[in-house]
N, C-alpha and C. Protein backbone atom coordinates (compact mmCIF):
# COMPACT_ATOMS: atom_id res chain seq x y z
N UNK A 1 56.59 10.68 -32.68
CA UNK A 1 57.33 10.83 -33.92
C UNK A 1 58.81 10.51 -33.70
N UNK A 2 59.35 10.84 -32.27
CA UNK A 2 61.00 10.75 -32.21
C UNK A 2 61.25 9.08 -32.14
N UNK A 3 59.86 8.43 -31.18
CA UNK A 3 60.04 7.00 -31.57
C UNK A 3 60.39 6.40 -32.89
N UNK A 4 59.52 6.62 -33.49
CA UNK A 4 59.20 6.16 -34.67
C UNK A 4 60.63 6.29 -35.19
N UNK A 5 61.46 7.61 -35.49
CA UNK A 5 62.44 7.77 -36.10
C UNK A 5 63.53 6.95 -35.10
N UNK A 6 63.64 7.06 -34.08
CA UNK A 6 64.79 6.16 -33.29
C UNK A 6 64.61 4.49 -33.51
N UNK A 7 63.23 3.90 -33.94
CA UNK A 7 62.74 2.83 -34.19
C UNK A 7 63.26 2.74 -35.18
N UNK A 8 62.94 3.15 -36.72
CA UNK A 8 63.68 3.08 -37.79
C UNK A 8 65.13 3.31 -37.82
N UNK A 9 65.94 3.70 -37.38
CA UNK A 9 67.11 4.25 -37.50
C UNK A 9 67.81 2.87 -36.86
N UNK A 10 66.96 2.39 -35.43
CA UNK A 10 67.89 1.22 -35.03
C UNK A 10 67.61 0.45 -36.35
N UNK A 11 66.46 -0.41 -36.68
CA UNK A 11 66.71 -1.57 -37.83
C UNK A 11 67.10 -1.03 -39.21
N UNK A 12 67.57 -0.07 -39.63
CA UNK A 12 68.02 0.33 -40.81
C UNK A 12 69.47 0.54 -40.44
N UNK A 13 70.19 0.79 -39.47
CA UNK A 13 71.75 1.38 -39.17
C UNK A 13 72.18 0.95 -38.34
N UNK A 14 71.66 0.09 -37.55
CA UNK A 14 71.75 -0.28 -35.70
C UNK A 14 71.93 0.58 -34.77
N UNK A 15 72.46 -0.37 -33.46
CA UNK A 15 71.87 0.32 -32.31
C UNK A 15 72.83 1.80 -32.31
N UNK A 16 74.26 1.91 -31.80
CA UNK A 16 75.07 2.97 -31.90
C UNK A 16 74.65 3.90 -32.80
N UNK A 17 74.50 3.63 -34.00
CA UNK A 17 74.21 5.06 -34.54
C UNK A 17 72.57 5.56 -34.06
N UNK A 18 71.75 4.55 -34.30
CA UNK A 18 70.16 5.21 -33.38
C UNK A 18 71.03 5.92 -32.51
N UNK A 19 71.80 5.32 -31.03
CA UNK A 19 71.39 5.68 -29.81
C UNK A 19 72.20 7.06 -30.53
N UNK A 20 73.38 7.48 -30.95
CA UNK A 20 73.95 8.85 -31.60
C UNK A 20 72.87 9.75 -32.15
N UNK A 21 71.82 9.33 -32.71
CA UNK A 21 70.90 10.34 -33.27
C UNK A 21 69.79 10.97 -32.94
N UNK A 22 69.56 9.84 -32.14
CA UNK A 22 68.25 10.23 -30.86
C UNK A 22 68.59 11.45 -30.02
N UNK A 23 70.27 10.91 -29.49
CA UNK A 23 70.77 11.82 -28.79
C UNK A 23 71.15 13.12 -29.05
N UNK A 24 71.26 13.23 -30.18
CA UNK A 24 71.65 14.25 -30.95
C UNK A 24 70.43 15.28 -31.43
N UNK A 25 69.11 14.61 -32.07
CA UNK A 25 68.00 15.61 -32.28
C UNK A 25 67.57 15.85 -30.32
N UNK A 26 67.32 14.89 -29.58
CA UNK A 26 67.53 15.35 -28.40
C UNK A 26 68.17 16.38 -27.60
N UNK A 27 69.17 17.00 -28.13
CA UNK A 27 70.21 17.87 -27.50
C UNK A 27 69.49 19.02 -27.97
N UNK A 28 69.50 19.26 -29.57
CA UNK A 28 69.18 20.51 -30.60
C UNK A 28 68.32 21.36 -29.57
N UNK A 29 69.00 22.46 -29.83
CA UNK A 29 68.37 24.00 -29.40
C UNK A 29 66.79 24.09 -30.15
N UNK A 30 66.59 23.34 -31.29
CA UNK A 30 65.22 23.75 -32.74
C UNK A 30 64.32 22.30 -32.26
N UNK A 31 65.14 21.29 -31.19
CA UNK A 31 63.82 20.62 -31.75
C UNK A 31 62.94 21.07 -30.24
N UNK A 32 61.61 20.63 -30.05
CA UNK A 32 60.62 20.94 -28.98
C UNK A 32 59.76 19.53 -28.86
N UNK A 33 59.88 19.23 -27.73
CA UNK A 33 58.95 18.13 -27.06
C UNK A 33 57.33 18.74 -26.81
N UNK A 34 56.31 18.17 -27.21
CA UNK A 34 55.18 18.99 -27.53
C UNK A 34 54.05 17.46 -27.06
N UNK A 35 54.23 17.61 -25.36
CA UNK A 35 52.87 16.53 -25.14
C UNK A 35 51.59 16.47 -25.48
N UNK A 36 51.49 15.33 -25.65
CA UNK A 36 49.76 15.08 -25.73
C UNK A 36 49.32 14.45 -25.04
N UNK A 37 48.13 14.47 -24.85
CA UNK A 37 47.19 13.70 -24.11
C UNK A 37 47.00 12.56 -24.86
N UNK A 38 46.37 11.97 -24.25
CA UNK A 38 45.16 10.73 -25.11
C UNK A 38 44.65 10.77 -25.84
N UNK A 39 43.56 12.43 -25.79
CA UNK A 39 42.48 12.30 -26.47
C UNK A 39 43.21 12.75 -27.69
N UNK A 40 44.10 13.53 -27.49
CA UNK A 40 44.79 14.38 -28.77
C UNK A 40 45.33 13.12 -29.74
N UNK A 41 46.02 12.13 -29.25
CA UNK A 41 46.66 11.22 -29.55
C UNK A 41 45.79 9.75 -30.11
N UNK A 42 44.67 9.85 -29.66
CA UNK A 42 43.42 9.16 -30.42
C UNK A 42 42.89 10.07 -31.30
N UNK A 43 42.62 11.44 -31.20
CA UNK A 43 42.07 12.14 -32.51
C UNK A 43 43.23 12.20 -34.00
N UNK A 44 44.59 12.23 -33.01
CA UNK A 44 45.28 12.06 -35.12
C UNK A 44 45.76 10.72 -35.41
N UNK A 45 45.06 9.16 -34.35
CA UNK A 45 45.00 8.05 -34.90
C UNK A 45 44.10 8.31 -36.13
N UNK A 46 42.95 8.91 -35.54
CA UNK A 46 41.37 8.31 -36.24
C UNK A 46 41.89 9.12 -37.64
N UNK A 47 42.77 10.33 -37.28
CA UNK A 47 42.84 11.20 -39.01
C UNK A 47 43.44 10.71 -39.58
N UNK A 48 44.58 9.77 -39.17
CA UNK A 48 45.60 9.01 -39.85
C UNK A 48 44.96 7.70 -40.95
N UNK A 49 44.43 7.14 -40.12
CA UNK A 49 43.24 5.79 -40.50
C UNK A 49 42.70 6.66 -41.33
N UNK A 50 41.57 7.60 -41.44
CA UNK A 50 40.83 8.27 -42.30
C UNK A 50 41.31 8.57 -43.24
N UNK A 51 42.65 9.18 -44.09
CA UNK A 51 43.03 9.95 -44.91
C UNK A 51 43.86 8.46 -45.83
N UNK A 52 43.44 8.22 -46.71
CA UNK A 52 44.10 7.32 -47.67
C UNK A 52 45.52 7.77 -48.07
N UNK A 53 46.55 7.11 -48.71
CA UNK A 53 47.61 7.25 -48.65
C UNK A 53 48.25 6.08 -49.34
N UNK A 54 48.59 6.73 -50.93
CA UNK A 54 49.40 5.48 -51.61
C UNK A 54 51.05 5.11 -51.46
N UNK A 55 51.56 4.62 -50.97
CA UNK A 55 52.71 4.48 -50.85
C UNK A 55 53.29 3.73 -51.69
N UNK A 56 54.45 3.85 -53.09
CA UNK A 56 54.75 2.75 -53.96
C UNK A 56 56.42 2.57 -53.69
């Protein structure tokens, strides 16, 4: 998820402010790094794919 948001943030604002914000939810006392495995990480592909989702 922090990808994703450091991914967007570079092509919407560029690089300096990404690398500032990454660094910044990075620092926070509230946020928590929470690994997964594989399998975990293939089971909320397949829910992701599964669950329809209109975006307009």
């Amino acid at each position: 998820m922090l990808s994703e948001f450091a991914t967007l943030m570079l092509y919407q604002i560029g690089n300096i402010a990404a690398v500032e914000a990454l660094s910044t939810v990075r620092q926070s006392r509230t946020f928590n790094i929470l690994p997964v495995g594989k399998a975990t990480f293939d089971a909320a592909c397949e829910e992701f794919e599964r669950v329809p989702v209109d975006i307009e």
